[in-house]
N, C-alpha and C. Protein backbone atom coordinates (compact mmCIF):
# COMPACT_ATOMS: atom_id res chain seq x y z
N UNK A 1 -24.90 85.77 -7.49
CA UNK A 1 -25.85 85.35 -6.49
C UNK A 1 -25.08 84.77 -5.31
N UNK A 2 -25.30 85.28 -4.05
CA UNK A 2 -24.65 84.53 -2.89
C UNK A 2 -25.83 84.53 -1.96
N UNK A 3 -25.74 83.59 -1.47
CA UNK A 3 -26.68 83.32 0.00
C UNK A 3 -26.13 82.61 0.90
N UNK A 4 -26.16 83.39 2.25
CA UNK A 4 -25.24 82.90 3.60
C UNK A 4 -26.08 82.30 4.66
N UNK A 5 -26.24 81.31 5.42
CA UNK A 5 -26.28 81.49 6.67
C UNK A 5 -25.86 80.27 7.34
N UNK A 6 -25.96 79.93 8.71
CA UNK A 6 -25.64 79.12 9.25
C UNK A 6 -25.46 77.87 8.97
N UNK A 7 -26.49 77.07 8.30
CA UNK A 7 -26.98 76.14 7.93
C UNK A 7 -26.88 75.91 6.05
N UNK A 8 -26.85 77.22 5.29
CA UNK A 8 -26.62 77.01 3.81
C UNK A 8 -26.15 77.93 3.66
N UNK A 9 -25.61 77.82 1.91
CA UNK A 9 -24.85 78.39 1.28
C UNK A 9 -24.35 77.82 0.01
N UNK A 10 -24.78 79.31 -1.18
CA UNK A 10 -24.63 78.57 -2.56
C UNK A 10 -23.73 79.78 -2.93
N UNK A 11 -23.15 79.33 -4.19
CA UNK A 11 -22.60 80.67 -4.98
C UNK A 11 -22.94 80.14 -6.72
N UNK A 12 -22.66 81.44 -7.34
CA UNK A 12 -22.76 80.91 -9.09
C UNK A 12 -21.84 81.25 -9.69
N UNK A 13 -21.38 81.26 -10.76
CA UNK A 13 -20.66 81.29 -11.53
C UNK A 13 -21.13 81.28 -13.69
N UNK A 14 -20.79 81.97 -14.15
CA UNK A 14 -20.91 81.78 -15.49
C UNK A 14 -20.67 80.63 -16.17
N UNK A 15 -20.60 80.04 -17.13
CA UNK A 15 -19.75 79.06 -17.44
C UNK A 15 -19.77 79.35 -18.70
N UNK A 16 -18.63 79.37 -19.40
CA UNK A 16 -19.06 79.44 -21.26
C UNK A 16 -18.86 77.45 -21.86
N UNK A 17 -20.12 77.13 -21.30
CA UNK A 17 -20.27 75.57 -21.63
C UNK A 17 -21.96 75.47 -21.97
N UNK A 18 -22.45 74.69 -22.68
CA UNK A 18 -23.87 74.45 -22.65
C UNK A 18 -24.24 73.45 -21.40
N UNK A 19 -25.17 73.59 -20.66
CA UNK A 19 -25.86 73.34 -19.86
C UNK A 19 -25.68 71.41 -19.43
N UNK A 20 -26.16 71.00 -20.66
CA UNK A 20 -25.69 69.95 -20.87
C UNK A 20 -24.64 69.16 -20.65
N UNK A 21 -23.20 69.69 -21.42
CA UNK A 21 -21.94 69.56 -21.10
C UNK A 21 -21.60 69.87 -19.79
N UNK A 22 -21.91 70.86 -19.37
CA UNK A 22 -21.60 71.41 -17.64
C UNK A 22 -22.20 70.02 -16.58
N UNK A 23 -23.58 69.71 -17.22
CA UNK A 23 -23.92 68.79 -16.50
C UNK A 23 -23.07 67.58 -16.55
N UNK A 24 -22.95 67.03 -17.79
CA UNK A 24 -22.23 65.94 -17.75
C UNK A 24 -20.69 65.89 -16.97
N UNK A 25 -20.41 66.94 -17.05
CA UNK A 25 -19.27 67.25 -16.31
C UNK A 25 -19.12 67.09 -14.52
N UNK A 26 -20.03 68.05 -13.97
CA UNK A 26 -20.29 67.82 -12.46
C UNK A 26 -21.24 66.76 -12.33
N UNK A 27 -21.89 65.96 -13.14
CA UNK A 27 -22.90 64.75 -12.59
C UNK A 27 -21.35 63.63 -12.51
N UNK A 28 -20.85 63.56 -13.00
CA UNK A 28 -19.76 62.68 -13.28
C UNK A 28 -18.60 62.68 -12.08
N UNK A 29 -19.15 62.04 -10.76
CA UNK A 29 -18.70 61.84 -9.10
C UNK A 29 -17.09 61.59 -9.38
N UNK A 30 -17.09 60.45 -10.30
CA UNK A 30 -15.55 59.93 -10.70
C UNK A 30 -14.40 61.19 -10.90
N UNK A 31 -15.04 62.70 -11.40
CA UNK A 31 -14.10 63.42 -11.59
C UNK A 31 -14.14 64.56 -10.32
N UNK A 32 -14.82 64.17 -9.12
CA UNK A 32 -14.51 65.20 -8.36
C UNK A 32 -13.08 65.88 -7.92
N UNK A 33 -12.31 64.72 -7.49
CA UNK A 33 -10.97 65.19 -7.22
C UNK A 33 -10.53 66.06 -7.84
N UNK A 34 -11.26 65.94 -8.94
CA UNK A 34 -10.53 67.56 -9.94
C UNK A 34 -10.60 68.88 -9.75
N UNK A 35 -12.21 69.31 -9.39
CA UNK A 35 -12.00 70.65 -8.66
C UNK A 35 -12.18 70.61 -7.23
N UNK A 36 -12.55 69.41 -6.46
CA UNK A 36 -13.17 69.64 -4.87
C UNK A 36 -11.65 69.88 -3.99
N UNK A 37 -11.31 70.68 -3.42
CA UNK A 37 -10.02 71.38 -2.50
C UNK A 37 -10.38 69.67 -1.33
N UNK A 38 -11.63 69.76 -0.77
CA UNK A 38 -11.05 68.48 0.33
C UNK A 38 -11.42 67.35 -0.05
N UNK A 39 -12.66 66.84 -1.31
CA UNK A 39 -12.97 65.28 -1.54
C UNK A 39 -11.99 65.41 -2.59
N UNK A 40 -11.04 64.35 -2.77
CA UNK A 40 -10.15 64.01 -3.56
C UNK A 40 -10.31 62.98 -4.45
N UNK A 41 -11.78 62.05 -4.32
CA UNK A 41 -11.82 60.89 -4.93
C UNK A 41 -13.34 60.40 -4.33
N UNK A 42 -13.97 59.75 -5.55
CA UNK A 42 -15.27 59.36 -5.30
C UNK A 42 -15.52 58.29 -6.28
N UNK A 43 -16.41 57.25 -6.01
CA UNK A 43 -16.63 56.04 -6.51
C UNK A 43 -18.60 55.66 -6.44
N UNK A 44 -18.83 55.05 -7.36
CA UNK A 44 -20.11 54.55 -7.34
C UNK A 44 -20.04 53.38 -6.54
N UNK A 45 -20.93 53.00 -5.46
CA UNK A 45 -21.55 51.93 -4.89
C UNK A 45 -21.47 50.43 -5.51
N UNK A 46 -23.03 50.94 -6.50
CA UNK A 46 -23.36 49.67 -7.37
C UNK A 46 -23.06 50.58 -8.79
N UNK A 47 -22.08 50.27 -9.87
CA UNK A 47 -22.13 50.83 -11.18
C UNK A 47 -22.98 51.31 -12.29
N UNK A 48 -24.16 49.90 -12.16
CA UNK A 48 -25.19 49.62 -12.77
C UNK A 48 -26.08 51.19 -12.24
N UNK A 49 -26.21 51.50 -11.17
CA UNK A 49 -27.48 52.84 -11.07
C UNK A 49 -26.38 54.10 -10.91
N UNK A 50 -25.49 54.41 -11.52
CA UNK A 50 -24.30 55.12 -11.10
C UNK A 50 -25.04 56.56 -11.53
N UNK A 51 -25.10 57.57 -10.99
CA UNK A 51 -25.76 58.75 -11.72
C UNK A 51 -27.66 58.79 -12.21
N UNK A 52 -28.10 57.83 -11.11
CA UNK A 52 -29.27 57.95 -10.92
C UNK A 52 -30.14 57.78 -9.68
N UNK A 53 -30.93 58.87 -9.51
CA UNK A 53 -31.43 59.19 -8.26
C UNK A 53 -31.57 57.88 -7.46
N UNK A 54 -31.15 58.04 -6.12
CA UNK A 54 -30.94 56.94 -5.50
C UNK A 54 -29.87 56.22 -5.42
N UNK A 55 -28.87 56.25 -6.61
CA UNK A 55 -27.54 55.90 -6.56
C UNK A 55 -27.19 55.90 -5.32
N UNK A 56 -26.06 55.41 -4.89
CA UNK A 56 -24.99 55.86 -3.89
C UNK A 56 -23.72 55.64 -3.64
N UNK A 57 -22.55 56.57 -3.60
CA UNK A 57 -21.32 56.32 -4.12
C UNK A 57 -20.71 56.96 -2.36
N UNK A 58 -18.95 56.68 -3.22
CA UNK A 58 -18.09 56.63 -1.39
C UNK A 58 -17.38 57.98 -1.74
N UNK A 59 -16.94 59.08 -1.13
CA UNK A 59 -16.55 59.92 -1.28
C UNK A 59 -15.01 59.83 -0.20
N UNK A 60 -13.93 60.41 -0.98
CA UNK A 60 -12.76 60.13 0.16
C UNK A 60 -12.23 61.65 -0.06
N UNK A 61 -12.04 62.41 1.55
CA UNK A 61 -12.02 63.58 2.03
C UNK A 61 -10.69 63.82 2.49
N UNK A 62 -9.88 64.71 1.94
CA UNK A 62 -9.00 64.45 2.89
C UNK A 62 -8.08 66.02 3.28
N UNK A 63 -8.00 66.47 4.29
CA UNK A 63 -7.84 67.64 5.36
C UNK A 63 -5.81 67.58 5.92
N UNK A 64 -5.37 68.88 5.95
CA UNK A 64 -4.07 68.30 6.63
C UNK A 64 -4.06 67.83 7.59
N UNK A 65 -5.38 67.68 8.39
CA UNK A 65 -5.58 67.54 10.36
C UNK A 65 -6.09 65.70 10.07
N UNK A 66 -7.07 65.35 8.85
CA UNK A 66 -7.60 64.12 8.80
C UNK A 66 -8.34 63.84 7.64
N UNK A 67 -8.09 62.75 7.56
CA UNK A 67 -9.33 62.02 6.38
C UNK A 67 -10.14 61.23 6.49
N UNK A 68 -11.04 60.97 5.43
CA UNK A 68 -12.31 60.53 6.38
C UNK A 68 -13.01 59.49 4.59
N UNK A 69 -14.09 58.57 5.12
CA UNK A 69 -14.91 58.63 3.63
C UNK A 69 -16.23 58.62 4.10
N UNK A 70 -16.99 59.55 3.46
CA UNK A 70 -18.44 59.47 3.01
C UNK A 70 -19.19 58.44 2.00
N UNK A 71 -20.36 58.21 2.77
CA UNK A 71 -21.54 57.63 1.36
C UNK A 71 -22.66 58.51 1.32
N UNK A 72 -22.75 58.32 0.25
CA UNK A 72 -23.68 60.13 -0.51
C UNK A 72 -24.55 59.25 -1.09
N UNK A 73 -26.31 59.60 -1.00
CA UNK A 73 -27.06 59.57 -2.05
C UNK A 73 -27.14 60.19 -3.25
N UNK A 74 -27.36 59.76 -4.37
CA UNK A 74 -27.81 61.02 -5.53
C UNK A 74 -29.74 61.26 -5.29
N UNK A 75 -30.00 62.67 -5.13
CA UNK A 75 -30.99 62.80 -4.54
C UNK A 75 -32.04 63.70 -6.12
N UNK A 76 -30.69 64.26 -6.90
CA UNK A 76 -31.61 64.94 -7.97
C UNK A 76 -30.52 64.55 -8.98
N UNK A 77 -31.01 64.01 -10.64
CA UNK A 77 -30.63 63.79 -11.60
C UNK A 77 -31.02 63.88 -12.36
N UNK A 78 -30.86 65.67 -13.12
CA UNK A 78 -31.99 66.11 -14.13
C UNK A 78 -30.84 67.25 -15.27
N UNK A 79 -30.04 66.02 -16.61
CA UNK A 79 -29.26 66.27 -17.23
C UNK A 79 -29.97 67.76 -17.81
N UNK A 80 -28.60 68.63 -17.74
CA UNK A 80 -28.79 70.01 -18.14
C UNK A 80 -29.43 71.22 -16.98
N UNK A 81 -29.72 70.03 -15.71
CA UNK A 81 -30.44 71.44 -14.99
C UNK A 81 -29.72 71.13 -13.65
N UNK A 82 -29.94 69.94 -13.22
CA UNK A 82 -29.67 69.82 -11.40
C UNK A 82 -29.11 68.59 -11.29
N UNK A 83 -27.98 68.07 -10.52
CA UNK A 83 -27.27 66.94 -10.08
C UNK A 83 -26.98 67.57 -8.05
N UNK A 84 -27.79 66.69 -7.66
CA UNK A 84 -27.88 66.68 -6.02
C UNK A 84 -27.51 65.57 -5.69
N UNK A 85 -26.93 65.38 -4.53
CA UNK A 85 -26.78 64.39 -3.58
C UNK A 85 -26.76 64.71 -2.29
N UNK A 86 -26.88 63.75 -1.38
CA UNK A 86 -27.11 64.29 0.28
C UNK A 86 -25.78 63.04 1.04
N UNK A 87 -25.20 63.98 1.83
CA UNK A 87 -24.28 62.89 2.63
C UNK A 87 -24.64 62.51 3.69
N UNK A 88 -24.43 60.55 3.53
CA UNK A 88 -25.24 59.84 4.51
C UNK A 88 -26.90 59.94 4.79
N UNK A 89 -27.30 60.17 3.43
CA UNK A 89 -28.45 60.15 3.09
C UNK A 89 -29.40 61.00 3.81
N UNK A 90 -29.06 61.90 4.37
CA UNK A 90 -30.06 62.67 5.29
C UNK A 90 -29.23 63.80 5.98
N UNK A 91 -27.66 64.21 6.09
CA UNK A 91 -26.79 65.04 6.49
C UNK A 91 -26.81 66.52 6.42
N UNK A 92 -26.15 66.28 5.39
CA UNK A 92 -25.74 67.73 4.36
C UNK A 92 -25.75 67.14 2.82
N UNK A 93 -26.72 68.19 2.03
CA UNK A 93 -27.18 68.19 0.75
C UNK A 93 -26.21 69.62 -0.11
N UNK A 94 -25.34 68.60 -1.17
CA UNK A 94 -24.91 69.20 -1.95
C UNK A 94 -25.30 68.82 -3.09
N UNK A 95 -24.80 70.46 -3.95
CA UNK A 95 -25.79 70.39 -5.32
C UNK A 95 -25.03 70.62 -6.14
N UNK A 96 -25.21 71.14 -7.15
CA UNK A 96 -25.27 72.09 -8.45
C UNK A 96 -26.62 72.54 -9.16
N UNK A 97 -27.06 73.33 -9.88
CA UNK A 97 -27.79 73.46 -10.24
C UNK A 97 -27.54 74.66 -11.88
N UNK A 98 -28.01 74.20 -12.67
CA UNK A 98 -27.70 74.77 -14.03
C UNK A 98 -29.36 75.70 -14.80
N UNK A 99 -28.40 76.94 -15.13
CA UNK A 99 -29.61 77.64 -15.76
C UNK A 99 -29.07 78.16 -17.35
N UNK A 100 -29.74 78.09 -18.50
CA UNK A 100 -28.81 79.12 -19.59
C UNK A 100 -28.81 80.47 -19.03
N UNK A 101 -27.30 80.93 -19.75
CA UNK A 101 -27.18 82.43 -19.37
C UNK A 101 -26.69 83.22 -20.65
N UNK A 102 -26.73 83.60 -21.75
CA UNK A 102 -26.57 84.43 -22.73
C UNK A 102 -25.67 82.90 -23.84
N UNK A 103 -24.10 83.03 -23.88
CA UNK A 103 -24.08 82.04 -24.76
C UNK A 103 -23.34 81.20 -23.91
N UNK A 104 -23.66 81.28 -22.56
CA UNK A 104 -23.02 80.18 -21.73
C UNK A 104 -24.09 79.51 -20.69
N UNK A 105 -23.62 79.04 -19.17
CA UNK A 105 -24.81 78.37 -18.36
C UNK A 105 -24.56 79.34 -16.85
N UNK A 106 -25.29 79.43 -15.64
CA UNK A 106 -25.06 79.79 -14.50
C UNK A 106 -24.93 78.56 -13.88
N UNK A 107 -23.62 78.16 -13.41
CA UNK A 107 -23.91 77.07 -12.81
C UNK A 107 -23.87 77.34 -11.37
N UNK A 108 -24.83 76.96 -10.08
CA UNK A 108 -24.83 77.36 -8.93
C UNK A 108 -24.74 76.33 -8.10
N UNK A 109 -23.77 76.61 -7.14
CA UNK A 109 -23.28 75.43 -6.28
C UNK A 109 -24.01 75.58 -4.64
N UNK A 110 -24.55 75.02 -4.18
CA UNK A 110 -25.04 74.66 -3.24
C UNK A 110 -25.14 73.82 -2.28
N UNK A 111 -25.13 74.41 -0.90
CA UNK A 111 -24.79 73.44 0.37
C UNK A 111 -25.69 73.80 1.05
N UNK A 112 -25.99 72.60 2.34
CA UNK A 112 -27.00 72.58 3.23
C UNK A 112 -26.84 72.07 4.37
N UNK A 113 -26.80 72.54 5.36
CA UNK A 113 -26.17 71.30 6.71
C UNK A 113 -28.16 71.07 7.32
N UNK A 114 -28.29 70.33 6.80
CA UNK A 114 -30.09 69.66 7.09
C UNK A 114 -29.59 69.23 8.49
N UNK A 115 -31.34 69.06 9.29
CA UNK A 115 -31.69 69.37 10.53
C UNK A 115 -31.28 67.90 10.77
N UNK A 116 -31.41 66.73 10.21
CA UNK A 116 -30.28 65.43 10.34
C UNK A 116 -29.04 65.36 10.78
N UNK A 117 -28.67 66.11 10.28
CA UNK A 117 -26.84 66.46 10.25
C UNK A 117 -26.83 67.24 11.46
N UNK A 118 -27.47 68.56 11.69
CA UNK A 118 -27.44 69.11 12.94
C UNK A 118 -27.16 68.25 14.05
N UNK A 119 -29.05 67.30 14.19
CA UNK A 119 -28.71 66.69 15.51
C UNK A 119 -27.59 65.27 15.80
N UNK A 120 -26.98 64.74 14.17
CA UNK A 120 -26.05 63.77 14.39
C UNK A 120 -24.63 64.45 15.12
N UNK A 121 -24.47 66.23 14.74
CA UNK A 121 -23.10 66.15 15.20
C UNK A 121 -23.29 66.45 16.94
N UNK A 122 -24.52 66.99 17.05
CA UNK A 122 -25.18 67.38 18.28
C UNK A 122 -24.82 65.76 19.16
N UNK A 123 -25.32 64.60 18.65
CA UNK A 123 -25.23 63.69 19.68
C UNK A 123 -23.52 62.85 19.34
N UNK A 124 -22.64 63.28 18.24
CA UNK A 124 -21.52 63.34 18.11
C UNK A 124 -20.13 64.12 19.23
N UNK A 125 -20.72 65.27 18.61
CA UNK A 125 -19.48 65.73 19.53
C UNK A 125 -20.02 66.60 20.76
N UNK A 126 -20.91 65.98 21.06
CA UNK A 126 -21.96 67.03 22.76
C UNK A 126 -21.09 68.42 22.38
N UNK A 127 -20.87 68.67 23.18
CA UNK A 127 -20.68 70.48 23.79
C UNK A 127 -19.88 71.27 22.84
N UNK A 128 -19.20 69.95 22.11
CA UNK A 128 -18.04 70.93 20.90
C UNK A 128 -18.97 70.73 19.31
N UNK A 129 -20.59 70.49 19.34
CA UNK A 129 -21.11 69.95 18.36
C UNK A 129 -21.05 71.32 17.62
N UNK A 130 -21.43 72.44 18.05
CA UNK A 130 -21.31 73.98 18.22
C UNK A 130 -19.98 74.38 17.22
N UNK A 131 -18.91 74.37 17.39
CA UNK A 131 -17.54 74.11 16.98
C UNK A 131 -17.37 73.63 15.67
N UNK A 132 -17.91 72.00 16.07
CA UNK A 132 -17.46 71.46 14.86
C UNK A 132 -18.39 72.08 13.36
N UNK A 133 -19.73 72.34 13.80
CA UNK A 133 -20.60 72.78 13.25
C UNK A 133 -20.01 73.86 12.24
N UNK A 134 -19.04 74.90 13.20
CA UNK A 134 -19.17 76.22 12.45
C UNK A 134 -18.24 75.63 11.53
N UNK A 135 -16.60 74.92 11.66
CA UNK A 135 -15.85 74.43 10.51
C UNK A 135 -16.73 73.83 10.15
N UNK A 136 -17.52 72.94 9.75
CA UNK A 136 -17.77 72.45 8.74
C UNK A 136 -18.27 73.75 7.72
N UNK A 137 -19.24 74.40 8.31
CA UNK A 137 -19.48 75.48 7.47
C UNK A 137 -18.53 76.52 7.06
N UNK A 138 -17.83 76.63 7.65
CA UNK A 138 -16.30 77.66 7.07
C UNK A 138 -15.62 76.69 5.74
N UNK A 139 -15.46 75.21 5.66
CA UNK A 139 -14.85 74.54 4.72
C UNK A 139 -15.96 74.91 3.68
N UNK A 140 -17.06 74.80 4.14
CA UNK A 140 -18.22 74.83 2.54
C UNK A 140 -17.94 76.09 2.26
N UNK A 141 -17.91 77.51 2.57
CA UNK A 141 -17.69 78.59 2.19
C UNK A 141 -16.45 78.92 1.72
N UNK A 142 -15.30 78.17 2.05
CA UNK A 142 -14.09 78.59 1.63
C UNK A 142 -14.10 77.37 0.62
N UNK A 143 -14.68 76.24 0.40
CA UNK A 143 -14.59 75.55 -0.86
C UNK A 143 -15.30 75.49 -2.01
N UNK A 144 -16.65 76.04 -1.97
CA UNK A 144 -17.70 76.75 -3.11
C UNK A 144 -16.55 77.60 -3.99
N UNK A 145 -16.19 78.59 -3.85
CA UNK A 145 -15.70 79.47 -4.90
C UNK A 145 -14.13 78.90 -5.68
N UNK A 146 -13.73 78.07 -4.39
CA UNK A 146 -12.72 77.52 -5.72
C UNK A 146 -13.06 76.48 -6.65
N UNK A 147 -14.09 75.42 -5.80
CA UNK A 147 -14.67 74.57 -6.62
C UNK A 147 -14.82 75.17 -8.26
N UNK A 148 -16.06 76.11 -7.59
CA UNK A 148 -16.38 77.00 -9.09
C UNK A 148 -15.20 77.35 -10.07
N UNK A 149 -14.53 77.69 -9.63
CA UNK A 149 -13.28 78.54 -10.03
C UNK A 149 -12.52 77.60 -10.90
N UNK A 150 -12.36 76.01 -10.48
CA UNK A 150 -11.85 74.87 -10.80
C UNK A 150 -12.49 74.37 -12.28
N UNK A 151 -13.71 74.53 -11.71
CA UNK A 151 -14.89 73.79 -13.04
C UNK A 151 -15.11 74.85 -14.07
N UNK A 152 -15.30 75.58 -13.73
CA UNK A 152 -14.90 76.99 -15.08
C UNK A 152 -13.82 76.79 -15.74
N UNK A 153 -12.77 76.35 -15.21
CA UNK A 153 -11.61 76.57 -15.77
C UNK A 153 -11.63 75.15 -16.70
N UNK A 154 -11.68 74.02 -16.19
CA UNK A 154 -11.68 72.64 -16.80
C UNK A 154 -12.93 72.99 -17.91
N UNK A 155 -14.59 73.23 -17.75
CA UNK A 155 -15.43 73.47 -18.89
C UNK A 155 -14.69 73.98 -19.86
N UNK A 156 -14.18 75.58 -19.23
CA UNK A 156 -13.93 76.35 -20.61
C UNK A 156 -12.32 76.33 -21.22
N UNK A 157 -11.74 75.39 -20.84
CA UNK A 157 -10.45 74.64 -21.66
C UNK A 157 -10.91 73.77 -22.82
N UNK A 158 -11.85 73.31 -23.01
CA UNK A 158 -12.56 72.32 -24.01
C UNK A 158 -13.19 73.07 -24.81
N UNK A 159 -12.40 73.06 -26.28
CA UNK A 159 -12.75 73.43 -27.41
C UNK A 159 -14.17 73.21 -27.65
N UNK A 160 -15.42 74.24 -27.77
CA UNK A 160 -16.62 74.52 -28.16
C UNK A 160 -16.95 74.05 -27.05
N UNK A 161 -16.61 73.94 -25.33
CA UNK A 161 -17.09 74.26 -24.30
C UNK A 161 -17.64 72.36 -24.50
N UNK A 162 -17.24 71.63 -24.76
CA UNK A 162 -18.24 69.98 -24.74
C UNK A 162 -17.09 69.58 -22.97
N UNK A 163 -17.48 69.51 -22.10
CA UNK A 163 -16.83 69.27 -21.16
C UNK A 163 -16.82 67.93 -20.55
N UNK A 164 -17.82 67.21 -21.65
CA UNK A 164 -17.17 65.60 -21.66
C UNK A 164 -15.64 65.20 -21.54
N UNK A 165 -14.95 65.61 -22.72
CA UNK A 165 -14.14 64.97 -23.14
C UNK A 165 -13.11 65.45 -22.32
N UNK A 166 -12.64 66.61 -21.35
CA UNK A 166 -11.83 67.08 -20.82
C UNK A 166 -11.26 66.30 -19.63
N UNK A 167 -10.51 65.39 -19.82
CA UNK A 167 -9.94 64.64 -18.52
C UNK A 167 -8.88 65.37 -17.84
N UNK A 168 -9.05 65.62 -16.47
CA UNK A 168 -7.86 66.49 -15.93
C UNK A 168 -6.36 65.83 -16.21
């Protein structure tokens, strides 16, 4: 499954993990650095709501040109199916989303540059908002498939696919 355009973009992937495990795996912010190519490190806010809708944790990004940190809502937290969050609470909405697929899961990764995010880079970078716009969307398209590529590989290294226990 691929879907392109300006503004979104998801891809999927197989996983030979149960649904569950996959979830626990990508709901779990603390291990992004493991497959994300530019967030290298992410932290919960307050601990106590860590991985529940409304949460909100710091994300640290980092590019050969610059680095940067985000705060992300968790916007969907529904073990075995969907783990969402939105950056800066109204930005760009990234996902995952989990389906069974024969004796494994589809896990589908998903991005969104929301009409928030539009007009923040719009009154950000005036005339180069255009610009910055399209990299951002070239990084989400060139970082979806390795992501995937990453988390496949970490799920299905873990004996009977439990992708809890797999610390990079």
């Amino acid at each position: 499954m691929n879907q392109n355009s300006i503004r979104h973009h998801q891809e999927s992937v197989t996983v030979k993990a149960s649904a569950e495990a996959l979830y626990d795996l990508v709901s779990d912010i603390t291990r992004t650095g493991e497959w994300c190519p530019v967030c290298t490190s992410c932290w919960w806010v307050d601990q106590d709501s860590a991985g529940q809708p409304g949460a909100w944790f710091t994300g640290r990004n980092e590019l050969p040109s610059r680095s940067w940190e985000t705060r992300s809502q968790v916007v969907a937290a529904e073990r075995g199916r969907e783990s969402a969050w939105v950056v800066g609470g109204r930005f760009v909405r990234w996902g995952f989303a989990l389906a069974p697929a024969g004796d494994g899961t589809t896990l589908t990764e998903s991005w969104e540059f929301l009409p928030d995010g539009i007009a923040m880079f719009g009154e950000k970078y005036g005339a180069d908002a255009d610009a910055q716009i399209t990299d951002r969307t070239q990084q989400a398209l060139d970082g979806i498939p390795k992501t995937l590529a990453a988390i496949k590989r970490i799920a299905e290294s873990v004996a009977g696919g439990d992708a809890r226990v797999a610390k990079g």
